[in-house]
Each structure stands twice: as structure tokens, then as C-alpha cells.
N, C-alpha and C. Protein backbone atom coordinates (compact mmCIF):
# COMPACT_ATOMS: atom_id res chain seq x y z
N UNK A 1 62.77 95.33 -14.37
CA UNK A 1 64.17 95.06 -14.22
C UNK A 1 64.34 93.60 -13.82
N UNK A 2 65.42 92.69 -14.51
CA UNK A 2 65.37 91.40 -14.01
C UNK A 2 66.50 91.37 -12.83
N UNK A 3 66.23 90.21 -12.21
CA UNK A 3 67.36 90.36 -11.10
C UNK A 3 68.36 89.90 -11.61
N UNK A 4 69.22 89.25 -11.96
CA UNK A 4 70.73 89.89 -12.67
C UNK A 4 70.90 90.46 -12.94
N UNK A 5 69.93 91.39 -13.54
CA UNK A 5 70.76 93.04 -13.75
C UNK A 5 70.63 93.52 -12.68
N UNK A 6 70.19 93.89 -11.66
CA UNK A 6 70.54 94.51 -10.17
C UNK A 6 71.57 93.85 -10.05
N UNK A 7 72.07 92.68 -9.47
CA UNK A 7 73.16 92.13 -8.92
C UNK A 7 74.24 92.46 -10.48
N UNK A 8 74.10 93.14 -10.90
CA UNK A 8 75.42 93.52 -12.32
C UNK A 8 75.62 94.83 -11.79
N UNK A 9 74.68 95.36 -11.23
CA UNK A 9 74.79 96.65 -10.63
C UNK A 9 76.02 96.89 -9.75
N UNK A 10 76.10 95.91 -8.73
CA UNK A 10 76.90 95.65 -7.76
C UNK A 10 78.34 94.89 -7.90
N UNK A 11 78.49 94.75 -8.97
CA UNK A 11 79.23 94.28 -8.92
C UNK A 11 80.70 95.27 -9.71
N UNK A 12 81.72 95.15 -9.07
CA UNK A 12 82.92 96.19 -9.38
C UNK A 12 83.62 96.11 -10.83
N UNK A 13 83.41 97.97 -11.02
CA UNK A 13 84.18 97.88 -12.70
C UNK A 13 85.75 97.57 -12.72
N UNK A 14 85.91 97.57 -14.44
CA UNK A 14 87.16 96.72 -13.91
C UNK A 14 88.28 97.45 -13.63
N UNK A 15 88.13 98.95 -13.35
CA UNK A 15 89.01 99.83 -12.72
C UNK A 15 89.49 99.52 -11.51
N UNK A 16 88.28 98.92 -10.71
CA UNK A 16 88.17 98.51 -9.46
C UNK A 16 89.15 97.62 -9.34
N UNK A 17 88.72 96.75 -10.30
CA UNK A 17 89.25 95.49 -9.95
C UNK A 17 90.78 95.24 -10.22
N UNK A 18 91.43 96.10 -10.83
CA UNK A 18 92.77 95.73 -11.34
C UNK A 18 93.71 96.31 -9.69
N UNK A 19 94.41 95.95 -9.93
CA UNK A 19 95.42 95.52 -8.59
C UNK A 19 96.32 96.79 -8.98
N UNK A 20 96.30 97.60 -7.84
CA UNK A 20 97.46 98.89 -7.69
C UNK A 20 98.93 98.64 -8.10
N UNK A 21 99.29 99.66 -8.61
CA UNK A 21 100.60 99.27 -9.23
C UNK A 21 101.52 100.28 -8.04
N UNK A 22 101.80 99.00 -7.48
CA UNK A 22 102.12 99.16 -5.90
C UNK A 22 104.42 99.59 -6.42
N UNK A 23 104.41 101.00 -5.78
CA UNK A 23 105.52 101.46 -5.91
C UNK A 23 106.79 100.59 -5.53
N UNK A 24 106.78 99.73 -4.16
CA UNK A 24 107.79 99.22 -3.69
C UNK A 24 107.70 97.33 -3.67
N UNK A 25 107.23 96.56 -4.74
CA UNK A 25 106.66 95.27 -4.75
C UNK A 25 108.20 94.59 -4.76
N UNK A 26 108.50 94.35 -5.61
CA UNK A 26 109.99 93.89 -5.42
C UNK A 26 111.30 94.30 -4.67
N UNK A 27 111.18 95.24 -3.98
CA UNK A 27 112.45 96.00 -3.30
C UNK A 27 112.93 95.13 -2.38
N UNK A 28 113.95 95.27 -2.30
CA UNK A 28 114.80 95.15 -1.19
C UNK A 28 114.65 96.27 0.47
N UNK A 29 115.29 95.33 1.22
CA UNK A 29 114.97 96.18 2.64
C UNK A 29 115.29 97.27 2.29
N UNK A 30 117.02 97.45 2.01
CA UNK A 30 117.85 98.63 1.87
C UNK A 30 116.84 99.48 0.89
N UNK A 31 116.51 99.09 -0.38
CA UNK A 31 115.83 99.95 -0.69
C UNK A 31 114.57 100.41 -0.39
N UNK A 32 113.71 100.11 1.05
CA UNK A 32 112.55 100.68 1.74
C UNK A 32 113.00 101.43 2.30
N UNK A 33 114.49 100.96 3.04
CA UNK A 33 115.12 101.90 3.92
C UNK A 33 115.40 103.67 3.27
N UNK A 34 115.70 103.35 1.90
CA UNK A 34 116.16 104.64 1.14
C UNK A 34 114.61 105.58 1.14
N UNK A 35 114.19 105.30 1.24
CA UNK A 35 112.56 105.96 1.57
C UNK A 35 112.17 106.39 2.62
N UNK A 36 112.81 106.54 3.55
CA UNK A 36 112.94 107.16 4.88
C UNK A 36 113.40 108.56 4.56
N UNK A 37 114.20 108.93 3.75
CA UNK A 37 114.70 109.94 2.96
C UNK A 37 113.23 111.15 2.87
N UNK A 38 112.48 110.58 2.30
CA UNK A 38 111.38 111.17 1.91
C UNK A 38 110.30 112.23 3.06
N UNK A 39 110.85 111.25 4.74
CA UNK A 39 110.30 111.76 5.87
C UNK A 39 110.49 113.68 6.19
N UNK A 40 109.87 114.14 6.13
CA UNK A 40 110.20 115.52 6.44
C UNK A 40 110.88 115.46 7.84
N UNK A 41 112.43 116.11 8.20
CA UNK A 41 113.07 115.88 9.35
C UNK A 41 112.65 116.76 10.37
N UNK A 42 111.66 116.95 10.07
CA UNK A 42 110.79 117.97 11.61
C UNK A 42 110.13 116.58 12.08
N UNK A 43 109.55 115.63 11.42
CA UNK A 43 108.87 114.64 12.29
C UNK A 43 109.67 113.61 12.73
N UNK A 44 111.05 113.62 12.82
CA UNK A 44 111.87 112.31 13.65
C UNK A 44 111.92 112.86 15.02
N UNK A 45 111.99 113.93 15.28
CA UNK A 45 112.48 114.04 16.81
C UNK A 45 110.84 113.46 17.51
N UNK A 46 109.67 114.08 16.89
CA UNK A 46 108.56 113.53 16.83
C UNK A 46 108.21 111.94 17.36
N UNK A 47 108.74 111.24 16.04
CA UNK A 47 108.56 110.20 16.05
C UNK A 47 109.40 109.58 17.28
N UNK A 48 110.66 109.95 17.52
CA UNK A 48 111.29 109.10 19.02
C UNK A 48 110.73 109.38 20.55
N UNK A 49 110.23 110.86 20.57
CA UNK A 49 109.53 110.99 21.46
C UNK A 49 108.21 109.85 21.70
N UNK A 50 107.26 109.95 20.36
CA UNK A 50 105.95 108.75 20.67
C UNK A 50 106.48 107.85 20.92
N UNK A 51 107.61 107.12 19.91
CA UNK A 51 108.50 105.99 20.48
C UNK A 51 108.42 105.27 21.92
N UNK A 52 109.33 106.50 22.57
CA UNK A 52 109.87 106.38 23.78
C UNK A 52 108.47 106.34 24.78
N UNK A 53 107.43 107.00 24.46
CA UNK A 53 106.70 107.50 25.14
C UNK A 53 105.59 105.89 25.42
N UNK A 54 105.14 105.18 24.17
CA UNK A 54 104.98 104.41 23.86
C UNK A 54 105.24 103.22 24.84
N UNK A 55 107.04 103.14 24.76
CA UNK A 55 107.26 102.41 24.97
C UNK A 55 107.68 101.90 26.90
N UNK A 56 107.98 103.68 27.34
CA UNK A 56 107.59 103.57 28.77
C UNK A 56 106.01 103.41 29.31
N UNK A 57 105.25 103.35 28.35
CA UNK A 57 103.56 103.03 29.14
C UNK A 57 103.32 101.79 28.70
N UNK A 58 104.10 100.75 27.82
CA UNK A 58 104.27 99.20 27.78
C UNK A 58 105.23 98.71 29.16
N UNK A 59 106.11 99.12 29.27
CA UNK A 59 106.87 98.94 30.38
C UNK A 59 105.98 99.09 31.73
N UNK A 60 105.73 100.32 31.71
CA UNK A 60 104.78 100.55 33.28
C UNK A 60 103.78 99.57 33.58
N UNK A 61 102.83 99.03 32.20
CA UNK A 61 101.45 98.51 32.39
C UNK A 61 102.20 97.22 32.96
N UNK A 62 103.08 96.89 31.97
CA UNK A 62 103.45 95.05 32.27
C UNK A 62 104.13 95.12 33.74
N UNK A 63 104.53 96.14 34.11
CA UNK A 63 105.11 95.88 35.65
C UNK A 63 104.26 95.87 36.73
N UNK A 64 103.33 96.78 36.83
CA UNK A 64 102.53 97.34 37.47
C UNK A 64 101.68 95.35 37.50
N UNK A 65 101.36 95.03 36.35
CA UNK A 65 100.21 93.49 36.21
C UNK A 65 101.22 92.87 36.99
N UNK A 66 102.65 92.63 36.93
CA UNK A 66 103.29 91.71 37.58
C UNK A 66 103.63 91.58 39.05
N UNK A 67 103.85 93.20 39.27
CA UNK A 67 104.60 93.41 40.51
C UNK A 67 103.38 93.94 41.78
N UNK A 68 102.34 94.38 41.37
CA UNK A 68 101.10 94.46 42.27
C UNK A 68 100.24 93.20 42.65
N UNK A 69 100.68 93.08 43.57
CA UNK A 69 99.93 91.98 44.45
C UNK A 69 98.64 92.28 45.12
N UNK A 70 98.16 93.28 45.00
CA UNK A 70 96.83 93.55 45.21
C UNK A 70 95.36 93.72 44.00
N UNK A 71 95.87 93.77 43.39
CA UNK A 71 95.52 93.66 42.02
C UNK A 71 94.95 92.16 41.41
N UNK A 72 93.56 91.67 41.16
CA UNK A 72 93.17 90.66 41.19
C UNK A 72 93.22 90.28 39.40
N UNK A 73 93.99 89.20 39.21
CA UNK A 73 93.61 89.09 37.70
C UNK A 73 93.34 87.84 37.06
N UNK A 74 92.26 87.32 38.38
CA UNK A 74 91.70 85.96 38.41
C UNK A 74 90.65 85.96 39.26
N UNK A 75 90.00 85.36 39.32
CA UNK A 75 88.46 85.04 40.19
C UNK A 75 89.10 84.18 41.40
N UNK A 76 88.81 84.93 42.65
CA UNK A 76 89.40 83.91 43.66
C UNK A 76 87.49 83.79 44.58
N UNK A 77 87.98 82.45 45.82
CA UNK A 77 87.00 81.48 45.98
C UNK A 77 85.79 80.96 45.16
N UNK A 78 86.25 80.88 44.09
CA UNK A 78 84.87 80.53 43.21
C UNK A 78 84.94 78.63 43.47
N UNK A 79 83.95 78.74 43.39
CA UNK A 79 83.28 76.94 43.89
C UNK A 79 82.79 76.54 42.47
N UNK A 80 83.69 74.99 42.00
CA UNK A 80 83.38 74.76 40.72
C UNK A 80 82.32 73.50 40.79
């Protein structure tokens, strides 16, 4: 076997290689937005809960780093 044909081996057919014929390439917002449609409405109440849930354990962490003064988030007496 010569070695270009191994490395031909490896290398991707051209199924591979052609670029997905991607459903939403030109759209508009509004029309991504119309695709929300598609969500089964058992998973929104879902989704605001992780949301919310999410978004009170971003809230807690960043307060907790700011507002705890015991909490070290630097090297203290270090000798340079």
C-alpha cells in the first residue's frame, strides 16, 4: 500500500463535505420566533421554572462573592 493511499483513506467523502441545507439561513428574527410554535406546551412552564431557577443561583453566587467579607478571593500577606 503506498502512503497516499492511506492518507485518501482519511480523508472525507463528499457527502461529508457538502454543507447542511440548514432550514432557517436567511430568516428573519420574527420568523425564528414563529418556530417557537413547534415547542410542545407542556415544556414552557418547564422551561420558566429552569429559567427562574437558573437565574436565582446567578443572583445568590454573585452576592454571596460580594457581600461576604470572610470569604478570601485573593492571597493575603504574600511577600513579593
Amino acid at each position: 500500500m503506498q502512503p497516499t493511499a492511506t492518507l485518501k483513506m482519511f480523508q472525507p467523502t463528499r457527502r461529508m463535505m457538502a454543507m447542511p441545507n440548514e432550514e432557517h439561513r436567511a430568516h428573519t428574527i420574527s420568523q425564528r420566533l414563529r418556530t417557537l410554535k413547534k415547542i410542545p406546551p407542556e415544556l414552557i412552564p418547564l422551561g420558566i421554572v429552569v429559567g427562574v431557577a437558573v437565574g436565582f443561583a446567578g443572583y445568590s453566587m454573585a452576592r454571596k462573592l460580594i457581600v461576604d467579607k470572610q470569604m478570601r478571593l485573593s492571597r493575603q500577606n504574600r511577600k513579593d
